[in-house]
PDB file of N, CA and C in Angstrom:
ATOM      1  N   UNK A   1       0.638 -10.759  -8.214  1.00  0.00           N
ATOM      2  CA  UNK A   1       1.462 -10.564  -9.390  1.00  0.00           C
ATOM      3  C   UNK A   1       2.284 -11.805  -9.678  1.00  0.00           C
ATOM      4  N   UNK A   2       2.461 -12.231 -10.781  1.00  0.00           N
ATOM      5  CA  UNK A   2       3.503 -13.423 -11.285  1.00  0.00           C
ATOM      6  C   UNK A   2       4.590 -12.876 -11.062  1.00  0.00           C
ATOM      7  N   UNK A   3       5.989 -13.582 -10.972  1.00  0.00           N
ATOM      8  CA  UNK A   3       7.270 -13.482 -10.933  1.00  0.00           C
ATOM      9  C   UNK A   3       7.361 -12.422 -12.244  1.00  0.00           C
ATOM     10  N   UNK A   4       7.089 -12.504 -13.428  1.00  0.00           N
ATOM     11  CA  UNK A   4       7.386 -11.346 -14.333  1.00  0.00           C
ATOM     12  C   UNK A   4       6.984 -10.372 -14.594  1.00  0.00           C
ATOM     13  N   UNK A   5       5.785  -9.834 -13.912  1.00  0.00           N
ATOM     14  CA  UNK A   5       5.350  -8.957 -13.289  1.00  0.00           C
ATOM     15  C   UNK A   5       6.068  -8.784 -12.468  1.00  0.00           C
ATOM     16  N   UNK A   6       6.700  -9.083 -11.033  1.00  0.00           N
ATOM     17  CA  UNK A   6       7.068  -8.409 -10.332  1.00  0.00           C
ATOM     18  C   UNK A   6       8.941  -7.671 -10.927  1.00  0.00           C
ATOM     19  N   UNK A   7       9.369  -8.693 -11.665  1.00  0.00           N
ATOM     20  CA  UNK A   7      10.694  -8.144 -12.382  1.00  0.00           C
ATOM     21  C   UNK A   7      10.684  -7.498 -12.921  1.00  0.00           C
ATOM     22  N   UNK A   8       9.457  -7.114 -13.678  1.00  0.00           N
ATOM     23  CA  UNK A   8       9.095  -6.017 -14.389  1.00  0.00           C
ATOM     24  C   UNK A   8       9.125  -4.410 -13.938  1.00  0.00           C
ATOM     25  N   UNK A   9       8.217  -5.066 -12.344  1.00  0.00           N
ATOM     26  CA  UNK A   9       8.536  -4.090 -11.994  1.00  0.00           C
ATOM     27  C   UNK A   9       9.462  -3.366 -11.216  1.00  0.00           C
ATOM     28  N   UNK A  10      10.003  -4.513 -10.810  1.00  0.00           N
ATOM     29  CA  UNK A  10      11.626  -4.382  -9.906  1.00  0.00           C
ATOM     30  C   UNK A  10      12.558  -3.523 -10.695  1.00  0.00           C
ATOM     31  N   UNK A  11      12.353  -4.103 -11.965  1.00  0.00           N
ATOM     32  CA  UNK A  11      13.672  -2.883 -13.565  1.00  0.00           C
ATOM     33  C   UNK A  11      12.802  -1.306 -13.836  1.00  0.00           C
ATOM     34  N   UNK A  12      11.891  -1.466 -13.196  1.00  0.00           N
ATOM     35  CA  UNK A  12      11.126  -0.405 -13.812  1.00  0.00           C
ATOM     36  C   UNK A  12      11.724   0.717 -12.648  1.00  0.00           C
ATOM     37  N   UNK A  13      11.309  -0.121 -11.400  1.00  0.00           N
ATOM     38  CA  UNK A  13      11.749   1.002 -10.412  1.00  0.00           C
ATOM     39  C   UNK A  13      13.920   1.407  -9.829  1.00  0.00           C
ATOM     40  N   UNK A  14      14.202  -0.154 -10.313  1.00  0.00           N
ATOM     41  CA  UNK A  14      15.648   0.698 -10.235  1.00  0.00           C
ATOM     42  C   UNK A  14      16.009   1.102 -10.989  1.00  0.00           C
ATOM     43  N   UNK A  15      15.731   1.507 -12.067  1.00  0.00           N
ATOM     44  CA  UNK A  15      16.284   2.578 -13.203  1.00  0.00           C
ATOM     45  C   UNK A  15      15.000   3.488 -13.457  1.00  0.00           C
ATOM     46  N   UNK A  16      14.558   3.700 -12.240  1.00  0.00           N
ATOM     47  CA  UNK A  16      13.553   4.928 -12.049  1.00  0.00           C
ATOM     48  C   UNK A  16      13.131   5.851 -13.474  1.00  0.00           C
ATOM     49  N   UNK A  17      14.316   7.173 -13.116  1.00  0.00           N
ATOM     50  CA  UNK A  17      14.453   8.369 -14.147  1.00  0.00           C
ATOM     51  C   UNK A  17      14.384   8.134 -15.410  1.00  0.00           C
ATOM     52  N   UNK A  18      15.788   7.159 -15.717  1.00  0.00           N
ATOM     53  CA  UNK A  18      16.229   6.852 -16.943  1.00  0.00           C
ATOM     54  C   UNK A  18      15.293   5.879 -17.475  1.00  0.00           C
ATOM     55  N   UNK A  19      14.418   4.885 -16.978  1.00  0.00           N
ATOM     56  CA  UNK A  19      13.394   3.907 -17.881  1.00  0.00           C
ATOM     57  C   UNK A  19      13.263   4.317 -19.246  1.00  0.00           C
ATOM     58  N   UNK A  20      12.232   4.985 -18.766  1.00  0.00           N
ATOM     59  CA  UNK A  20      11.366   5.326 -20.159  1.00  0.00           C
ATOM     60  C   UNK A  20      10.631   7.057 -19.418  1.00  0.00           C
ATOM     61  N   UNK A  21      10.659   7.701 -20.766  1.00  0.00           N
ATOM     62  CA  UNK A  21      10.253   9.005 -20.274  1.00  0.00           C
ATOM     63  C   UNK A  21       8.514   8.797 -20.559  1.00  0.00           C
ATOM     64  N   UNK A  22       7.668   9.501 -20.274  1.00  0.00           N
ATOM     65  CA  UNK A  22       6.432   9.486 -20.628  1.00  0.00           C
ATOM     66  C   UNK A  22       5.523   9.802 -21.814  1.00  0.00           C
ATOM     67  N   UNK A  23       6.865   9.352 -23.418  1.00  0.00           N
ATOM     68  CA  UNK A  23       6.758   9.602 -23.887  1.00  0.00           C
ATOM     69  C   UNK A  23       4.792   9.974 -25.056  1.00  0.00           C
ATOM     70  N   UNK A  24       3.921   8.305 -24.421  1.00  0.00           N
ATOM     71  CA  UNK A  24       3.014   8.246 -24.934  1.00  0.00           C
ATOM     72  C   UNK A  24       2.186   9.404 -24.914  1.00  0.00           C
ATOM     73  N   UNK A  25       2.503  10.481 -23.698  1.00  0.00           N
ATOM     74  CA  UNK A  25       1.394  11.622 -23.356  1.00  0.00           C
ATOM     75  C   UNK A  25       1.662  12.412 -25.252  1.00  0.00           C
ATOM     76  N   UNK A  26       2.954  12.509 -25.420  1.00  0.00           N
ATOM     77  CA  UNK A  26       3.138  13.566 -26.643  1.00  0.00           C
ATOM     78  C   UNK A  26       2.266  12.684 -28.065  1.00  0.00           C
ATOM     79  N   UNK A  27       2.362  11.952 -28.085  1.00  0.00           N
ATOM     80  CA  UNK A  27       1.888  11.440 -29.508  1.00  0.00           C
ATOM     81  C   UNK A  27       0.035  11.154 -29.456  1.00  0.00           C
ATOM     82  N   UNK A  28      -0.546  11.548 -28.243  1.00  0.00           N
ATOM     83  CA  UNK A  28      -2.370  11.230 -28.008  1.00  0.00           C
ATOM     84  C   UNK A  28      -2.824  12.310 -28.653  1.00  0.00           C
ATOM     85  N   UNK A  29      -3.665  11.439 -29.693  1.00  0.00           N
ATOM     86  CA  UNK A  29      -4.417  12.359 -30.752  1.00  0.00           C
ATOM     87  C   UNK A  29      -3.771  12.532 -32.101  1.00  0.00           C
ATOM     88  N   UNK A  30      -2.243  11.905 -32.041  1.00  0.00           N
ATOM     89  CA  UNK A  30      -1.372  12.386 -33.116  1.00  0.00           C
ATOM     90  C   UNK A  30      -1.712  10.916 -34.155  1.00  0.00           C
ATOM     91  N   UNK A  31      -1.576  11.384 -34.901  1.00  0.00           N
ATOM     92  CA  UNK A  31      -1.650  10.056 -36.410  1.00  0.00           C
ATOM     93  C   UNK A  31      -0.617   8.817 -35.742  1.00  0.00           C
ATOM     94  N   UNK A  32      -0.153   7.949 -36.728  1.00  0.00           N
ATOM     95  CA  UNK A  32       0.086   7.129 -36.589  1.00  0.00           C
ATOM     96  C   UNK A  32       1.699   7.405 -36.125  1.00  0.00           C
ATOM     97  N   UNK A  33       1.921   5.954 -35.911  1.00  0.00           N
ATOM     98  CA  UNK A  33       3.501   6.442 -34.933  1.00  0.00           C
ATOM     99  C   UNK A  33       4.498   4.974 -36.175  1.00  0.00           C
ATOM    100  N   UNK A  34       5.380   5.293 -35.957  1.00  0.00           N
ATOM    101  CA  UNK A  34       6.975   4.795 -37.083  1.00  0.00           C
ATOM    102  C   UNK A  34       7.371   3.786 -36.017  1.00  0.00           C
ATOM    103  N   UNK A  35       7.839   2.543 -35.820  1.00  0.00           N
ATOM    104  CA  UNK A  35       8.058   2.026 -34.860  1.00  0.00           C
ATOM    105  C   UNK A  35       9.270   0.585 -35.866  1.00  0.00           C
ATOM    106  N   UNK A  36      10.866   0.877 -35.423  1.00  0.00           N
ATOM    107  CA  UNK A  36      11.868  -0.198 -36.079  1.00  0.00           C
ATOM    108  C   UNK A  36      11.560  -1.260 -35.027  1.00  0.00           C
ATOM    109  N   UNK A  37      11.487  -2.008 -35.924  1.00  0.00           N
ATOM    110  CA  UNK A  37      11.515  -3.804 -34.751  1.00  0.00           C
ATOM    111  C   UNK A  37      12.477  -4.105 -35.733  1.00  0.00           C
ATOM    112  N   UNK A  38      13.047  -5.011 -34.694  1.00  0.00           N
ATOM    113  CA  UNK A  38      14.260  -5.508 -34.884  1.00  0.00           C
ATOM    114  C   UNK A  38      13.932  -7.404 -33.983  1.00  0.00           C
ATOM    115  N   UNK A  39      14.553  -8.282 -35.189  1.00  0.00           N
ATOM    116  CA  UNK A  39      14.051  -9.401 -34.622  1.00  0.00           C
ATOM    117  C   UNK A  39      15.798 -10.183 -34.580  1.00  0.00           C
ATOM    118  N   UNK A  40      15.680 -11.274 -33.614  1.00  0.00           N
ATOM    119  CA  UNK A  40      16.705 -11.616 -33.437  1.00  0.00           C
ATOM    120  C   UNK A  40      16.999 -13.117 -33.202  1.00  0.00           C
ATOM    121  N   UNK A  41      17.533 -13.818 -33.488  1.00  0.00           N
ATOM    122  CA  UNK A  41      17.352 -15.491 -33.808  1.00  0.00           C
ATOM    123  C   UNK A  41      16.707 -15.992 -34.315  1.00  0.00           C
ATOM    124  N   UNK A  42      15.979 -17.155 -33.571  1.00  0.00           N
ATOM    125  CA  UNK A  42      14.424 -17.984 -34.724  1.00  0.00           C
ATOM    126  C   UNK A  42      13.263 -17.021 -34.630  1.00  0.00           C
ATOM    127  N   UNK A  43      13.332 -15.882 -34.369  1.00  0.00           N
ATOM    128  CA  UNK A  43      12.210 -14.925 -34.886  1.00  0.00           C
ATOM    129  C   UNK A  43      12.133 -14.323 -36.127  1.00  0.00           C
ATOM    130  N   UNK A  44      13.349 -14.597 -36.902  1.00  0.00           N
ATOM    131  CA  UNK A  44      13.470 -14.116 -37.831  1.00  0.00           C
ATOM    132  C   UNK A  44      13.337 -14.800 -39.266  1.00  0.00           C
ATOM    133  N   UNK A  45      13.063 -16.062 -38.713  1.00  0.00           N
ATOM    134  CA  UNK A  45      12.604 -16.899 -39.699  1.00  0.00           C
ATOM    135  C   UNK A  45      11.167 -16.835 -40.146  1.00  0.00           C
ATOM    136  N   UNK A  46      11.352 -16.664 -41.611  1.00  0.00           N
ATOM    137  CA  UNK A  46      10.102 -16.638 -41.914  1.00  0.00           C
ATOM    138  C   UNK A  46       9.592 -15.206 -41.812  1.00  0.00           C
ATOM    139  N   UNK A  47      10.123 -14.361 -41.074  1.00  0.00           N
ATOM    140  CA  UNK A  47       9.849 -13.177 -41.279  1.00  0.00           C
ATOM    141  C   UNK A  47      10.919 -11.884 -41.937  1.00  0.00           C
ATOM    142  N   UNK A  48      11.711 -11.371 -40.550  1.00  0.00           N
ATOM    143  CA  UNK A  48      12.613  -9.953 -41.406  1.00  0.00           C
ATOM    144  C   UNK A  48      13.295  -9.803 -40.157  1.00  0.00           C
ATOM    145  N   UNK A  49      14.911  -9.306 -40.351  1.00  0.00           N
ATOM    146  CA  UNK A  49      15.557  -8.906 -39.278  1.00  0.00           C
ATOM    147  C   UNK A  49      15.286  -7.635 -39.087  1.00  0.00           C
ATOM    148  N   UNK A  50      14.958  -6.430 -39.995  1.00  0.00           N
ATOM    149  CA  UNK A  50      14.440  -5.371 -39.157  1.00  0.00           C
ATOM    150  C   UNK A  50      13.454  -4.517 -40.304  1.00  0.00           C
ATOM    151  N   UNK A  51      12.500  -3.794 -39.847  1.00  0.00           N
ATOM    152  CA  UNK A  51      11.467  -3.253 -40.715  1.00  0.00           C
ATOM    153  C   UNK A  51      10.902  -2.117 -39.902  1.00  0.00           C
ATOM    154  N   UNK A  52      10.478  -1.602 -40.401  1.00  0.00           N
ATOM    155  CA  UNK A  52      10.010  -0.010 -39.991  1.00  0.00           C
ATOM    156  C   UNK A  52       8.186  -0.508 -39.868  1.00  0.00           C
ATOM    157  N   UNK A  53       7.825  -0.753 -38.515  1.00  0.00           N
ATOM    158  CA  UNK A  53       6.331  -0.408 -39.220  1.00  0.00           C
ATOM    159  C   UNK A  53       5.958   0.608 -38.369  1.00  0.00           C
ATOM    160  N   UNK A  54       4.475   1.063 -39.198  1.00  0.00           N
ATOM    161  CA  UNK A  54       3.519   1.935 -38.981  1.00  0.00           C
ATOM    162  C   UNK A  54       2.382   1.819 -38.222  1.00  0.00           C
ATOM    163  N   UNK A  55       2.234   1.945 -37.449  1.00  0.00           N
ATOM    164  CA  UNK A  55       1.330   1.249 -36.245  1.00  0.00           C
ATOM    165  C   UNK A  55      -0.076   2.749 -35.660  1.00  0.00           C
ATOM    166  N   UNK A  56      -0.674   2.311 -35.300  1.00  0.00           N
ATOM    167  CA  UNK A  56      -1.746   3.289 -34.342  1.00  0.00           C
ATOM    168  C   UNK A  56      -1.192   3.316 -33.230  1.00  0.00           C
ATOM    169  N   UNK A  57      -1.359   4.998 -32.615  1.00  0.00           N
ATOM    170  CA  UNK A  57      -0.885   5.728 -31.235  1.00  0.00           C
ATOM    171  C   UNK A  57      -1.398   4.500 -29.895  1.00  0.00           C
ATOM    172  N   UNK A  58      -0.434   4.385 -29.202  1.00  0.00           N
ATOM    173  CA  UNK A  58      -0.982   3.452 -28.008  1.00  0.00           C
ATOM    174  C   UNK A  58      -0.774   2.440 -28.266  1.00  0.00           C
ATOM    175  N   UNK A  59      -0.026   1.887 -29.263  1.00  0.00           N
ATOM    176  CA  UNK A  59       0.319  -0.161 -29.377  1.00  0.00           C
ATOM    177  C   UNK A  59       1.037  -0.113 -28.268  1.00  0.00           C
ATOM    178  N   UNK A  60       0.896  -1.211 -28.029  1.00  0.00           N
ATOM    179  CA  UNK A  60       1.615  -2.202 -27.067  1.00  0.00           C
ATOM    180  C   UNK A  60       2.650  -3.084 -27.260  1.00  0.00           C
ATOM    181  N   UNK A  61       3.409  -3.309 -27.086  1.00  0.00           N
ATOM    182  CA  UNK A  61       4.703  -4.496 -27.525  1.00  0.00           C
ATOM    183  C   UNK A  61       3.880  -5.353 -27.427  1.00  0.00           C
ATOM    184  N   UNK A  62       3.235  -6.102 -26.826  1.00  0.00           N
ATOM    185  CA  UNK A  62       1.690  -7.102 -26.907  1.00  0.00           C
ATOM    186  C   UNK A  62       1.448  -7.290 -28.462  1.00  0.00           C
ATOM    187  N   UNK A  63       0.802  -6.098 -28.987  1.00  0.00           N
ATOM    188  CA  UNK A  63       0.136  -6.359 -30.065  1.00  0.00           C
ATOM    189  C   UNK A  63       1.223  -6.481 -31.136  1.00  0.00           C
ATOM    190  N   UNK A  64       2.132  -5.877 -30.937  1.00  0.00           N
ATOM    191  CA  UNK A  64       3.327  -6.457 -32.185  1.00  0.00           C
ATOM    192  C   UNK A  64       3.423  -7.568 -31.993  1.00  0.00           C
ATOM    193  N   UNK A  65       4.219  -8.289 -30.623  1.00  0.00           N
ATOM    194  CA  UNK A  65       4.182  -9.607 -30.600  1.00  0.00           C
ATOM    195  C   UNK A  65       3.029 -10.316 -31.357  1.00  0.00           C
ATOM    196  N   UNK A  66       1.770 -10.275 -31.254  1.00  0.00           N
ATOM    197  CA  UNK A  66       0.927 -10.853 -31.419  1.00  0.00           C
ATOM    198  C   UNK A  66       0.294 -10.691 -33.470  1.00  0.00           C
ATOM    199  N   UNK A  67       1.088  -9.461 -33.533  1.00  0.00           N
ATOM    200  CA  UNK A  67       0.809  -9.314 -34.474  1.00  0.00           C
ATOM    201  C   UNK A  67       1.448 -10.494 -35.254  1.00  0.00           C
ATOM    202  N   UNK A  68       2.798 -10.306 -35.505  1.00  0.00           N
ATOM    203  CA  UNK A  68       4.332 -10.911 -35.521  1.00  0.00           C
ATOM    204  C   UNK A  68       3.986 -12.199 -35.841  1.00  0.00           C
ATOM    205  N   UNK A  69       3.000 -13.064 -34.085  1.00  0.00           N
ATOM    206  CA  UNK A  69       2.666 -14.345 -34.361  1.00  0.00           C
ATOM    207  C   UNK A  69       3.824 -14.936 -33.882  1.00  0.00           C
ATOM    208  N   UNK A  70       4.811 -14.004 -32.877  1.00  0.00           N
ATOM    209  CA  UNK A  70       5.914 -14.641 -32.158  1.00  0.00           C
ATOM    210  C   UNK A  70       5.553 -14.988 -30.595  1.00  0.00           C
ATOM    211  N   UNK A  71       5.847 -16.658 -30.998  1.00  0.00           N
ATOM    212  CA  UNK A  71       5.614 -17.211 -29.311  1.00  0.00           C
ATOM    213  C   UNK A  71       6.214 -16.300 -28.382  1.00  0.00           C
ATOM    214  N   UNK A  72       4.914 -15.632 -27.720  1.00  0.00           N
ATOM    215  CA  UNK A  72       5.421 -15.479 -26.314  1.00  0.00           C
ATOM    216  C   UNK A  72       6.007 -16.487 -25.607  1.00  0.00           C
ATOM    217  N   UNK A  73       5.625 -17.686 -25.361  1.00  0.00           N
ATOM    218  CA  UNK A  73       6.960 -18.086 -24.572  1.00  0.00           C
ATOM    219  C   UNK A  73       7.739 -18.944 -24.854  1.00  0.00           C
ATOM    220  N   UNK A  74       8.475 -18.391 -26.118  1.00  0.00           N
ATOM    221  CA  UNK A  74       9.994 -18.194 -26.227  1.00  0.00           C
ATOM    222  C   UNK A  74      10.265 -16.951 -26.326  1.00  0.00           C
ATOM    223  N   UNK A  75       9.451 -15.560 -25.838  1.00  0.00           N
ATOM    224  CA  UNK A  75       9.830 -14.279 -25.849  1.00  0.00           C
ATOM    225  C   UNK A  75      10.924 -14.510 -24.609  1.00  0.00           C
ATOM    226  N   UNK A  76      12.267 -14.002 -24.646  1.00  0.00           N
ATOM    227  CA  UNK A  76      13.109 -13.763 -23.782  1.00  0.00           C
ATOM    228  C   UNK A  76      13.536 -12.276 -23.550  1.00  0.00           C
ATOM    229  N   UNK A  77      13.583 -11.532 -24.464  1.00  0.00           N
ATOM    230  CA  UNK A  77      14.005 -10.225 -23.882  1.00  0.00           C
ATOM    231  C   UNK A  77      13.476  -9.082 -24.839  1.00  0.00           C
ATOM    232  N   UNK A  78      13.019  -8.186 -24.046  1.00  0.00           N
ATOM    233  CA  UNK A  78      12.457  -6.931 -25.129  1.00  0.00           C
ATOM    234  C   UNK A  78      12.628  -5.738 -24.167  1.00  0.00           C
ATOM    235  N   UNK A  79      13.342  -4.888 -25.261  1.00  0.00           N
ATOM    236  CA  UNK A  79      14.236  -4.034 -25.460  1.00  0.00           C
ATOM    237  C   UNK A  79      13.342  -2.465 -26.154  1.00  0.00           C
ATOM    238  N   UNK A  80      13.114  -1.535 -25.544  1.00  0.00           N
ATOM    239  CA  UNK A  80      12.789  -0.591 -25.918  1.00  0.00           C
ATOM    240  C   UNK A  80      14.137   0.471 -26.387  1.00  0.00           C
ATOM    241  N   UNK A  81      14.868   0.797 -27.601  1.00  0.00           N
ATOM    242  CA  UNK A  81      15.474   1.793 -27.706  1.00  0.00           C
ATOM    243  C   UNK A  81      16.772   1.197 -26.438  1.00  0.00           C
ATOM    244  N   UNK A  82      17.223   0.140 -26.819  1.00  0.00           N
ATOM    245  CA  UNK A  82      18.462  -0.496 -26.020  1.00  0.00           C
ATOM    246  C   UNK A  82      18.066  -0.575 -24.520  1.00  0.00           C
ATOM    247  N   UNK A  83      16.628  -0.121 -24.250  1.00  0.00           N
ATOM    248  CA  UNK A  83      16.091  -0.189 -22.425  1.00  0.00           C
ATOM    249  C   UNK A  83      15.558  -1.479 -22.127  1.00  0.00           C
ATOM    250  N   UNK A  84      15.739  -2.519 -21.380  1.00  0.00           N
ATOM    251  CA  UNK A  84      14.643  -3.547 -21.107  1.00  0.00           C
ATOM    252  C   UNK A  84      13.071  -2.769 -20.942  1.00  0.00           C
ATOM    253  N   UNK A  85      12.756  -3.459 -21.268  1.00  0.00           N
ATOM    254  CA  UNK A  85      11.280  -3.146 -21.384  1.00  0.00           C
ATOM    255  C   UNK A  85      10.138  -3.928 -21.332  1.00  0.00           C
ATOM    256  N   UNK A  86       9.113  -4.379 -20.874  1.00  0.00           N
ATOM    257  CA  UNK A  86       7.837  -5.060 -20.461  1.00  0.00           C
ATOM    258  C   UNK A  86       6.619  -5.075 -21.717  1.00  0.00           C
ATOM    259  N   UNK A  87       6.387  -6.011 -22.203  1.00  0.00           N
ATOM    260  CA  UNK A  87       5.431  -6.182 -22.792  1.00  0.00           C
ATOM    261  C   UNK A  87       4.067  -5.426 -22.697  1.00  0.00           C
ATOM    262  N   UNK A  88       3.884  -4.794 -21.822  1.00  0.00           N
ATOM    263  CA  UNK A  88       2.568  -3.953 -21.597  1.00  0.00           C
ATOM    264  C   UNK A  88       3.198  -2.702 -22.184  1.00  0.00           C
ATOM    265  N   UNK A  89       4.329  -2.127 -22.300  1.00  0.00           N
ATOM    266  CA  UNK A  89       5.072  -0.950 -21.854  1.00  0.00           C
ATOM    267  C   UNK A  89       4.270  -0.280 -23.910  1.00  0.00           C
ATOM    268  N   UNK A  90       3.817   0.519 -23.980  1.00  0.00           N
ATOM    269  CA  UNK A  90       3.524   1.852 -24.827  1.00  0.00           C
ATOM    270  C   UNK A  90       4.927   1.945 -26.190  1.00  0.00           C
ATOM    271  N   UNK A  91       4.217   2.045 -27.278  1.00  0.00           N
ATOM    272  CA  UNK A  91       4.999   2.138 -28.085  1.00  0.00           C
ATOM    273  C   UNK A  91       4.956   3.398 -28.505  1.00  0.00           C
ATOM    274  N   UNK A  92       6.046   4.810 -28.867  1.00  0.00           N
ATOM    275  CA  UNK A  92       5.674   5.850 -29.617  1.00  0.00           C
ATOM    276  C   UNK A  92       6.566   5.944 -30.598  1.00  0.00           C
ATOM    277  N   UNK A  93       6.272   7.070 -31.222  1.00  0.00           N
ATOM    278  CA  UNK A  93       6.821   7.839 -32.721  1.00  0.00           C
ATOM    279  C   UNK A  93       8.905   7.680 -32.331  1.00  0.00           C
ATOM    280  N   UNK A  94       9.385   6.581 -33.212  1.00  0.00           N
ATOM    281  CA  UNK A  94      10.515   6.441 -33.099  1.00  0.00           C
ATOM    282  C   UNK A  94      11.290   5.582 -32.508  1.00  0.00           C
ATOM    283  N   UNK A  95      10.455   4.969 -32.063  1.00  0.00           N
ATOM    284  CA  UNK A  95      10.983   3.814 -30.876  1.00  0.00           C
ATOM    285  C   UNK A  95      11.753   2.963 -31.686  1.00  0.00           C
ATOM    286  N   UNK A  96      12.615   1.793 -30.968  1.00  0.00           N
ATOM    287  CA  UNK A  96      13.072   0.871 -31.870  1.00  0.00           C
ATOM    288  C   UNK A  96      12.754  -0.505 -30.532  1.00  0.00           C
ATOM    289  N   UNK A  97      11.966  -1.187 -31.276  1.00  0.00           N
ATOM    290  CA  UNK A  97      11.430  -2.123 -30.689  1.00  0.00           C
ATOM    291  C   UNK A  97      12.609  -3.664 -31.044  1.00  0.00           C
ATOM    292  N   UNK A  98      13.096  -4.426 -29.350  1.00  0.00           N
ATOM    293  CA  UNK A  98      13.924  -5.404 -29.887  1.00  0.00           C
ATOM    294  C   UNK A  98      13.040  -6.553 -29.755  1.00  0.00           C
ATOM    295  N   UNK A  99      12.746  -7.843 -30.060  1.00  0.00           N
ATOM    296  CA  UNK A  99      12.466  -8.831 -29.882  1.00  0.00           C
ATOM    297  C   UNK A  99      13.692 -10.089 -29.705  1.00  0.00           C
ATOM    298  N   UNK A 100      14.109 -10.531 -28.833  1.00  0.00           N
ATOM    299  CA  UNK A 100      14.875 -11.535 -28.542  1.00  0.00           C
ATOM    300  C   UNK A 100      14.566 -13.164 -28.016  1.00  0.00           C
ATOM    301  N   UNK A 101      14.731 -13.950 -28.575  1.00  0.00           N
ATOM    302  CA  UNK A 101      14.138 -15.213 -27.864  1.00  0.00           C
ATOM    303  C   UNK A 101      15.231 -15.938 -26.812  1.00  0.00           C
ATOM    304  N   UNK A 102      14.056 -16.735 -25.931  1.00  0.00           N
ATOM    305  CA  UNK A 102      15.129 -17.248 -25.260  1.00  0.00           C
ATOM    306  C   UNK A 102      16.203 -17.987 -25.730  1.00  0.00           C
ATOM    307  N   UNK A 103      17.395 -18.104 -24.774  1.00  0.00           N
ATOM    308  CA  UNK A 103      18.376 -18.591 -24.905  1.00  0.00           C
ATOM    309  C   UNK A 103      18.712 -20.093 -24.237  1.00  0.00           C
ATOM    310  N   UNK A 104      18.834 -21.544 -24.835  1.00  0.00           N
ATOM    311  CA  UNK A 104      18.939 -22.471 -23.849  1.00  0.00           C
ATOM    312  C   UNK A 104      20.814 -22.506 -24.404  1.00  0.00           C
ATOM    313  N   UNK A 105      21.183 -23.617 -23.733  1.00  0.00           N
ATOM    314  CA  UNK A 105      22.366 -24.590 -23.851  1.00  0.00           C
ATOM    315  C   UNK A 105      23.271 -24.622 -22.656  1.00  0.00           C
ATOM    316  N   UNK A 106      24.396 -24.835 -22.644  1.00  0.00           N
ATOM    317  CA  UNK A 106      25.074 -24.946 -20.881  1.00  0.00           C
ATOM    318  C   UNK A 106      26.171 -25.136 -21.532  1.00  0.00           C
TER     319      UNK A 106
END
């Protein structure tokens, strides 16, 4: 596993319960799912600070990113519904997806 993989999964397992509930089981088979992204610094250039999209059951924060066309690496922090959250991690009906880029300066 890479280092962000393993942090990934290090946040996943100390906030066990509270993570994320299992929500994807409820929405399989269901139409499409409502999903707020919310973008934050130079991600927002050129695009929108926040928009509602409409996505197919089972996206991935992956495929938004990718959709988006936002460098992964200047991806710094993503945020499920105010939770850190992992780029592999399941998007469903309601979520509010954050996108944050990294942060430099000293």
């Amino acid at each position: 596993m890479s280092s962000a993989a393993d942090e990934c999964l290090l946040t996943r397992t100390l906030v066990a319960d509270s993570f994320r509930c299992n929500k994807e089981d409820l929405v399989k088979g269901a139409g499409n799912v409502n999903v707020k992204i919310k973008l934050f610094g130079a991600f927002r250039i050129d695009r929108f600070k926040e928009k509602v999209l409409e996505l197919p059951p089972d996206t991935k924060v992956q495929e938004v990113v990718d959709k988006l066309q936002v460098p992964q690496q200047l991806l710094g922090i993503v945020l499920i519904n105010g939770t850190h959250a992992c780029i592999s991690d399941v998007l469903t009906d309601g979520d509010t997806l954050s996108l944050l880029p990294l942060l430099g300066g000293g």
